[in-house]
Protein backbone atom coordinates (compact mmCIF):
# COMPACT_ATOMS: atom_id res chain seq x y z
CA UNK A 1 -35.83 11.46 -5.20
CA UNK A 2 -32.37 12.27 -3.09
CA UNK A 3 -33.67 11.12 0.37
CA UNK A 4 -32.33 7.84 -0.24
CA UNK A 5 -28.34 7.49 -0.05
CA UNK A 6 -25.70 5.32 -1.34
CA UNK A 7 -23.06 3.91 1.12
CA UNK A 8 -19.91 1.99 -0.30
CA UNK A 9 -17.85 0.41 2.45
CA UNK A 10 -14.48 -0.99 2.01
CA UNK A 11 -11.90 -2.68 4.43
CA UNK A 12 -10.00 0.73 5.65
CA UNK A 13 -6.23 1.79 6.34
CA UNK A 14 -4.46 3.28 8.83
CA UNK A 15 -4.39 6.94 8.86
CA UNK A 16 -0.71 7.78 8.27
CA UNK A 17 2.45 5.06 7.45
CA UNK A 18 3.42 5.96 11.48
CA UNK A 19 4.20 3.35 13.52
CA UNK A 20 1.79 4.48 15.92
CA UNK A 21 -1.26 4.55 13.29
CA UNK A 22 -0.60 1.34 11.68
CA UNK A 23 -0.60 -0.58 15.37
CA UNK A 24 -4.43 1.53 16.09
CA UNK A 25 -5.54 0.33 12.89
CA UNK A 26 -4.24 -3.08 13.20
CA UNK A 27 -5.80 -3.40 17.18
CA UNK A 28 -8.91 -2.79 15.63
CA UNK A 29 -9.11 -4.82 12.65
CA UNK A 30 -7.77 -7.91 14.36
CA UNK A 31 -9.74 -7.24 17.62
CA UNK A 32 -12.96 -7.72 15.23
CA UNK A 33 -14.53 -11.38 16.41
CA UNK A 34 -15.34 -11.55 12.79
CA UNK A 35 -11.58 -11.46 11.89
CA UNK A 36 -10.34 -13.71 14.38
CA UNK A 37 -12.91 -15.29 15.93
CA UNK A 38 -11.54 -16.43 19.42
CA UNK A 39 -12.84 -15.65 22.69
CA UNK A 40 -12.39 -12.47 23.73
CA UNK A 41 -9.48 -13.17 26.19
CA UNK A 42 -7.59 -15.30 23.62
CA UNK A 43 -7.44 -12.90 21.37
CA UNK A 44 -6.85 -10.25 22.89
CA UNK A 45 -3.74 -11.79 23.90
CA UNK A 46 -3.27 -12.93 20.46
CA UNK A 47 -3.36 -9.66 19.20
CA UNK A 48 -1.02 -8.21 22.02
CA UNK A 49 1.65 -10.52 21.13
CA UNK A 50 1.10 -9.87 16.83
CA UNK A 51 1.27 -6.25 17.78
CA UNK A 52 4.93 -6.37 19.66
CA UNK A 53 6.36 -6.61 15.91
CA UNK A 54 3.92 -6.20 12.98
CA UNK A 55 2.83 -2.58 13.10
CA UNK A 56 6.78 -1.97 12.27
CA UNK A 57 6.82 -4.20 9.63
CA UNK A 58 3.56 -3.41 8.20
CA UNK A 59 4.07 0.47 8.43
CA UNK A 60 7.26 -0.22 5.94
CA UNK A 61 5.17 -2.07 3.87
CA UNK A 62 2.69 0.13 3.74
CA UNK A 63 5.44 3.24 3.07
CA UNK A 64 6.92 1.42 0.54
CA UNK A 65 3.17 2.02 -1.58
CA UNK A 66 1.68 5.18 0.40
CA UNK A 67 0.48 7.76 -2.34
CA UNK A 68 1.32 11.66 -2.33
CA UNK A 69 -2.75 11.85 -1.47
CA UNK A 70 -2.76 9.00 0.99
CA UNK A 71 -3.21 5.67 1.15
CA UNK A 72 -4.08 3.81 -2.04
CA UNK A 73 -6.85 1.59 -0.78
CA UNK A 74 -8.75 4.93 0.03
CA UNK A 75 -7.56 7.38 -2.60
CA UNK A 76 -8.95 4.54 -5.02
CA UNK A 77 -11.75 4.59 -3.23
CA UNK A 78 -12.73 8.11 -3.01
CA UNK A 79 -12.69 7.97 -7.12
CA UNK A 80 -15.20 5.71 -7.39
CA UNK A 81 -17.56 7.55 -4.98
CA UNK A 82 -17.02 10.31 -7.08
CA UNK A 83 -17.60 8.17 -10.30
CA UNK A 84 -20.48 6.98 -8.38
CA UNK A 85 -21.70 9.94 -7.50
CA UNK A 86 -22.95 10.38 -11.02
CA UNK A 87 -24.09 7.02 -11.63
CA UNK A 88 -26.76 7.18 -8.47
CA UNK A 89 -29.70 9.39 -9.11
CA UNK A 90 -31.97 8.91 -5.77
CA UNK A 91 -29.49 10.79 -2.96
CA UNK A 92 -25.65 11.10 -2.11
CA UNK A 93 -23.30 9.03 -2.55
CA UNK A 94 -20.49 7.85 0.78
CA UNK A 95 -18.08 6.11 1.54
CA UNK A 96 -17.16 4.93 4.62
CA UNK A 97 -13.87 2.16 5.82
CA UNK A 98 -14.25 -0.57 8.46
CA UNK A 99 -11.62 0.12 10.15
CA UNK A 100 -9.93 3.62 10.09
CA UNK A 101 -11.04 6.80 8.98
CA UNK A 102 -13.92 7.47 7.49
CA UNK A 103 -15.75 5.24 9.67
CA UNK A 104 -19.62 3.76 9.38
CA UNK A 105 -20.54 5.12 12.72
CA UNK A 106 -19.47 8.79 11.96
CA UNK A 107 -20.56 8.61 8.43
CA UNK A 108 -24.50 7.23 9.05
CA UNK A 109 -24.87 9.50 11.77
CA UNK A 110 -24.31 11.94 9.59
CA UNK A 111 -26.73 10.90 7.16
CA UNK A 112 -29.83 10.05 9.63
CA UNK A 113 -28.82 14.16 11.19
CA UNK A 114 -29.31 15.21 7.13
CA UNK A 115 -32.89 13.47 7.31
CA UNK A 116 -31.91 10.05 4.72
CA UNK A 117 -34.06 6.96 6.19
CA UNK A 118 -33.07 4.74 3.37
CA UNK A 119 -29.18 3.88 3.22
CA UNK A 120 -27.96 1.51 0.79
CA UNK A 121 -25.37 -0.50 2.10
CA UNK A 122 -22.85 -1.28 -0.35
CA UNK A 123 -19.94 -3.83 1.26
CA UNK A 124 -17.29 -4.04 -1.68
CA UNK A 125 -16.73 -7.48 -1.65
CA UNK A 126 -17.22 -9.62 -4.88
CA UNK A 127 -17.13 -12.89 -2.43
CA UNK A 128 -18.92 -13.38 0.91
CA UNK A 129 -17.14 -14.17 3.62
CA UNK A 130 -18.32 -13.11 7.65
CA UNK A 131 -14.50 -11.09 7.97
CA UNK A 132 -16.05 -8.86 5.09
CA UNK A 133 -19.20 -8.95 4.68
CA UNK A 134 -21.36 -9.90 7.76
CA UNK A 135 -18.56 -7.37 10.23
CA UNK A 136 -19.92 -4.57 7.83
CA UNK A 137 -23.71 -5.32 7.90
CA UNK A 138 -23.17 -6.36 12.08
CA UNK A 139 -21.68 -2.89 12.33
CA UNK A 140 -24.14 -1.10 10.34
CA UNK A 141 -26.92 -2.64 12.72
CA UNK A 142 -25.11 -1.59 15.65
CA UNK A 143 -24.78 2.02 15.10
CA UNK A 144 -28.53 2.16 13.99
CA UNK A 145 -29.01 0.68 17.39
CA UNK A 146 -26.63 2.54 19.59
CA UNK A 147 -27.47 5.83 18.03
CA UNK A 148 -31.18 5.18 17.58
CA UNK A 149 -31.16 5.91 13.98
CA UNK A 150 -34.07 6.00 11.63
CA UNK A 151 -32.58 4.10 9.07
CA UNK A 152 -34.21 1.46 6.73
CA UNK A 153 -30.97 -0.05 4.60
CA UNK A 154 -31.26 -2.28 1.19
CA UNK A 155 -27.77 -4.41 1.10
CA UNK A 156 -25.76 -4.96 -1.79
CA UNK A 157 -24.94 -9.04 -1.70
CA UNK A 158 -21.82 -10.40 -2.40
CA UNK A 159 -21.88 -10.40 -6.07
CA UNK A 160 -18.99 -12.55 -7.75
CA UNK A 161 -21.44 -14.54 -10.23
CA UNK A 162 -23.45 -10.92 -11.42
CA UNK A 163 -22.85 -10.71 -15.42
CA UNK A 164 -22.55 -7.26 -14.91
CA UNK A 165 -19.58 -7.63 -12.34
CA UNK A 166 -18.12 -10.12 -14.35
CA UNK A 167 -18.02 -8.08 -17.74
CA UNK A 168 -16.56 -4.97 -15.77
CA UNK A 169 -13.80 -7.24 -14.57
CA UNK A 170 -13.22 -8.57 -17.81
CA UNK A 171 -12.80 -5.08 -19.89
CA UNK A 172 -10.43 -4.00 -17.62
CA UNK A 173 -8.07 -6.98 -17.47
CA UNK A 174 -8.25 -7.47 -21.09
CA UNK A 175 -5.78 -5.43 -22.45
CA UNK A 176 -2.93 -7.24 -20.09
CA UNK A 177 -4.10 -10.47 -21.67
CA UNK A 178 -4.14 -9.72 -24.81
CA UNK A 179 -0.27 -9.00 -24.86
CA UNK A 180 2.44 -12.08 -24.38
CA UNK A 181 2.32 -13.97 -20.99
CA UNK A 182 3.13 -17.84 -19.98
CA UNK A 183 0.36 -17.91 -16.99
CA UNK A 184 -2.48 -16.08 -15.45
CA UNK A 185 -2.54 -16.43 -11.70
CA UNK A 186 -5.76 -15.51 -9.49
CA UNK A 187 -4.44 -14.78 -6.28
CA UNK A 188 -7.70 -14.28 -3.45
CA UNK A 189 -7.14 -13.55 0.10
CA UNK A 190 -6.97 -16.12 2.31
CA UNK A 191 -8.99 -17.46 5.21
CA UNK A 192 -8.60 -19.85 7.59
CA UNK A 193 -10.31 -22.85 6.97
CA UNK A 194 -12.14 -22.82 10.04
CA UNK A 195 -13.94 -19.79 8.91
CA UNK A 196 -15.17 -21.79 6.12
CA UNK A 197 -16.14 -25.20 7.63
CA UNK A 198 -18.21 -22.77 10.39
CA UNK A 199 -20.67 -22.15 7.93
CA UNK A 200 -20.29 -25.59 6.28
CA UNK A 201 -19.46 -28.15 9.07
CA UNK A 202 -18.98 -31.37 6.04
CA UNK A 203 -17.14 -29.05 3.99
CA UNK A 204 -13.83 -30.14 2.58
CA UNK A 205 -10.77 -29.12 0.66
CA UNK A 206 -8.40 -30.73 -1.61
CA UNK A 207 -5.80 -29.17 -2.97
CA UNK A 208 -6.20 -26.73 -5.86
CA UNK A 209 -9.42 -28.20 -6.62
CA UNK A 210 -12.89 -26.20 -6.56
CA UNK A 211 -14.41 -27.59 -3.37
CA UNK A 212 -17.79 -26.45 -3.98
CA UNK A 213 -18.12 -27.77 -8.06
CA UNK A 214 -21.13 -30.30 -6.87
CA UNK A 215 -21.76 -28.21 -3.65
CA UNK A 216 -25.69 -27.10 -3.50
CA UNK A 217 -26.12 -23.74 -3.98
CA UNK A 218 -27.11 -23.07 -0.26
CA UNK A 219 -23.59 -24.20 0.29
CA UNK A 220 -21.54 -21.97 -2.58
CA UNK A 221 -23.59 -19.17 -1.09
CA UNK A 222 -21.71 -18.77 1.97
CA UNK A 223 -18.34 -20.77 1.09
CA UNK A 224 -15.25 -17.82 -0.11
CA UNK A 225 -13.42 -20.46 -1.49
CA UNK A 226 -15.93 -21.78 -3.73
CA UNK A 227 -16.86 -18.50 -4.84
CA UNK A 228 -13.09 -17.22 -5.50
CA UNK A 229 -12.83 -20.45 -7.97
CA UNK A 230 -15.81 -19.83 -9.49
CA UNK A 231 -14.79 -16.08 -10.40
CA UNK A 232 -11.59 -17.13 -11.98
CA UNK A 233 -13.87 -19.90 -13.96
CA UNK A 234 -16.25 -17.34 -15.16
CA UNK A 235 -13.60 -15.01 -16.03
CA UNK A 236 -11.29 -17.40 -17.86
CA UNK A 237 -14.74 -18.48 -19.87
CA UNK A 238 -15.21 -15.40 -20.80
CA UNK A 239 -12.06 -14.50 -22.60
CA UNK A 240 -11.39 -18.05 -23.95
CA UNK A 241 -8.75 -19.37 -21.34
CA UNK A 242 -7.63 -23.03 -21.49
CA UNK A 243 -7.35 -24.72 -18.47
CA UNK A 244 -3.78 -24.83 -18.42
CA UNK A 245 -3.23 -21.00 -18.86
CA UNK A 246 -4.34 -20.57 -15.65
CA UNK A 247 -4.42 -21.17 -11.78
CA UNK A 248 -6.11 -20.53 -8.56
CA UNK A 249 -4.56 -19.48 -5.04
CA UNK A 250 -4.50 -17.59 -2.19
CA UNK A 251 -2.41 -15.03 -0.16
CA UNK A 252 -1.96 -12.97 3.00
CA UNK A 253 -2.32 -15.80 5.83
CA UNK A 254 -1.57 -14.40 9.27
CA UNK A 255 -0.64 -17.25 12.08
CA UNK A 256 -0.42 -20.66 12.58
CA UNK A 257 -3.98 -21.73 11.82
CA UNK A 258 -4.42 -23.47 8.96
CA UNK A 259 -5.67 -21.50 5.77
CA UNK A 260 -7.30 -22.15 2.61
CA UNK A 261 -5.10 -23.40 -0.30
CA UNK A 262 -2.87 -23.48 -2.45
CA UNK A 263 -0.97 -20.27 -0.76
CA UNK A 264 0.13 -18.11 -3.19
CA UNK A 265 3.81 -17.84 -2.38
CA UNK A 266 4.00 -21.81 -2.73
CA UNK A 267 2.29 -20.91 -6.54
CA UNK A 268 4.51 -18.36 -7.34
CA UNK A 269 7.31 -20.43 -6.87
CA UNK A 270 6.16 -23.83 -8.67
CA UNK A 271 4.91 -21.63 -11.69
CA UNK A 272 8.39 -20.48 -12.02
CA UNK A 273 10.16 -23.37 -11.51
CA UNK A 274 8.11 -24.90 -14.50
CA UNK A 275 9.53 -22.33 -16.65
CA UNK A 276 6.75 -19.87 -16.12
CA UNK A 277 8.70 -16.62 -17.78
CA UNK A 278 6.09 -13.76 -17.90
CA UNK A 279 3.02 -14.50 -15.30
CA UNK A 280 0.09 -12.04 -15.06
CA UNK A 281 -1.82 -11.74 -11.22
CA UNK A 282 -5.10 -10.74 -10.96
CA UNK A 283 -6.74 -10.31 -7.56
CA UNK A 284 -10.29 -10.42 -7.83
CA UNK A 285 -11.20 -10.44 -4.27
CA UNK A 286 -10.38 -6.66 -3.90
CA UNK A 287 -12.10 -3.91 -5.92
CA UNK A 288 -9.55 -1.27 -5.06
CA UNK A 289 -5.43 -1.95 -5.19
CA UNK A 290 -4.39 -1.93 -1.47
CA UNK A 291 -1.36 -3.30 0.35
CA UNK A 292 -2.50 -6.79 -0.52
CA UNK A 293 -2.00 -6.15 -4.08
CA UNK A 294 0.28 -2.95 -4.72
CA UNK A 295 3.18 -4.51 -2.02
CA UNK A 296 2.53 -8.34 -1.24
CA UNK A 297 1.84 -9.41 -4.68
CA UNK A 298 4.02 -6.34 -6.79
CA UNK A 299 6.79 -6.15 -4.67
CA UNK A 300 7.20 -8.82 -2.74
CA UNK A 301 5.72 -11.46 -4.97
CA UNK A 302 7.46 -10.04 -7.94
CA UNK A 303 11.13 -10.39 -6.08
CA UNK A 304 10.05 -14.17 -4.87
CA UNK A 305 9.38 -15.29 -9.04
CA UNK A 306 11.85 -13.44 -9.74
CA UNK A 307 14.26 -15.07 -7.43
CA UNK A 308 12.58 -18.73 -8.31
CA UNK A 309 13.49 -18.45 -11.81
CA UNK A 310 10.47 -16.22 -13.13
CA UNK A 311 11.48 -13.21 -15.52
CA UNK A 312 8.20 -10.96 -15.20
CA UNK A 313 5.47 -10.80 -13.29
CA UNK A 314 2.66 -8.08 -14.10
CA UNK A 315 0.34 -7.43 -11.69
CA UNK A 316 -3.59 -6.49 -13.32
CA UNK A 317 -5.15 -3.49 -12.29
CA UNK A 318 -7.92 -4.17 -9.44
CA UNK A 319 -11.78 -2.30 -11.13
CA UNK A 320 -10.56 0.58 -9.14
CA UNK A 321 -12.62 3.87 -10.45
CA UNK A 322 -12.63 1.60 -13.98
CA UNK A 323 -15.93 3.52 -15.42
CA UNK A 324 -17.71 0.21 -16.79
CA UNK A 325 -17.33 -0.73 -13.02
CA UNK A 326 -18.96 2.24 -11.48
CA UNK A 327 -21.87 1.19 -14.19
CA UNK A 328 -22.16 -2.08 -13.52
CA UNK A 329 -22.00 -1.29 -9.34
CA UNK A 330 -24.86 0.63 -9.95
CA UNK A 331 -26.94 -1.46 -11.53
CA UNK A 332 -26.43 -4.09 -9.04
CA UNK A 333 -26.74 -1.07 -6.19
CA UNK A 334 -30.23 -0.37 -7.72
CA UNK A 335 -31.50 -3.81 -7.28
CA UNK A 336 -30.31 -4.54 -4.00
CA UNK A 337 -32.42 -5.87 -1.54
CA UNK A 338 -34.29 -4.53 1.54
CA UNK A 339 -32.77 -7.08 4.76
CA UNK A 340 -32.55 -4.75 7.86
């Protein structure tokens, strides 16, 4: 069969480090209900105001990482299509970015014009959260509608408790671990906790404590948080980690609202003031390395240890095109679901 595509979707990136290209992507991702979910008025204000100053300071940041090729988050991502590419069997294989260039409406159209009815919809997110996940599988529907496509899609769910995603991530962190290091840190992105306790009105958080460890499972299902600590549990499980060795937080908070904890920067500098010499980060709620990992965490993070009394911090590899990765997405690819 090749009637029957395969459609991996990550966040995006502006088209160019240009002042001018980093404020059109920005409008667009934060003008996304899903990302801050304000009435329309509010935030569009909101976002006004943010874009006065960030798209300077963001296009720096994102300079300070940009490849010869492009931009990391997208480069990386093109490589596993192609290792992907091999992996599915039934049709081709696409890739398409939230926000920016490639994007889902030009890239399905394209697909329904080449005659594929059945689209696999493949959101790379380990952890479900509706800023990911449900903005991807909202958009999806509305191009189908807008456009009138023939489309039937199957929808890879978040998938940060799959064996097979768990092994991948693993084998590729393993050799850092199995050198010298003080701490392992697991730094997620953030959210602000009202995106959480939407879902789960009684939900609450404490600390650097796993919120959801007697949650029901209807509740870990749609709680980031929960999932994010149970990732790092899994993971430390699997290559023998005492509890001690390592920690749990969370980065890249935007505003005033108040976001999921422990914050990451708050971590960094507490792990080195307790003599913390040589800390590993893993971020395990990105597939690809992406501003979020290459510049907040290796560059910025790894000046703020540094300048806390930290000697070295290595920051893991994300799965990237890791081929035990592409195997293990495919598997889970194969089996997902029909829901639109």
């Amino acid at each position: 069969m090749t009637d029957h595509a395969l459609l991996l979707v990550n966040l995006g990136s502006p088209a160019s480090t240009s002042v001018a290209d980093v404020r059109s992507y920005l409008n667009q991702f934060l003008m996304d209900p899903y990302v801050i979910d304000l009435p329309w008025p509010v935030r569009r204000l909101l976002v006004s105001l943010i874009l006065i100053k960030r798209p300077e300071q963001s296009a720096h940041a994102y300079a300070s990482i940009w490849w010869d090729e492009g931009s990391p988050l997208v480069v990386l991502s093109r490589r596993l299509q192609q290792q992907m590419t091999a992996q599915w069997t039934q049709g081709p294989v696409e890739l398409a970015m939230r926000y920016g260039e490639p994007s889902l409406e030009t890239t399905l159209t394209r697909l329904a014009a080449q005659g594929i009815q059945k689209v696999t919809l493949a959101p790379l997110y380990p952890q479900f959260a509706d800023s990911t996940v449900t903005t991807v599988i909202e958009e999806a529907k509305r191009v189908v509608r807008d456009k009138q496509l023939k489309v039937q899609f199957s929808i890879l769910q978040p998938f940060y408790e799959q064996p097979e995603y768990l092994d991948a991530l693993v084998a590729s962190a393993a050799p850092h671990l199995q050198q010298d290091y003080d701490h392992l840190l697991f730094s997620f992105h953030g959210l602000p906790e009202r995106h959480l306790k939407k879902l789960n009105p009684g939900h609450t958080f404490d600390g650097a404590t796993d919120c959801c460890a007697d949650a029901s499972a209807e509740v870990r299902g749609t709680c980031y948080r929960g999932q994010c600590f149970s990732v790092a549990r899994d993971f430390a499980a699997r290559m023998g980690l005492p509890k001690e060795k390592w920690s749990v937080a969370f980065q890249s908070r935007l505003g005033r609202a108040k976001w999921i904890e422990p914050y990451t920067e708050a971590r960094l500098e507490a792990l080195a003031q307790q003599g913390v010499k040589k800390l590993l980060v893993m971020c395990p709620a990105f597939v690809a390395d992406c501003i979020e990992t290459l510049e907040e965490i290796g560059d910025r993070g790894r000046e703020q240890f540094r300048e806390a009394g930290g000697e070295e911090l290595v920051l893991v590899p994300c799965l990237n095109d890791d081929p035990q990765w592409a195997a293990a997405l495919n598997t889970l690819c194969e089996r997902a679901p029909v829901t639109l």
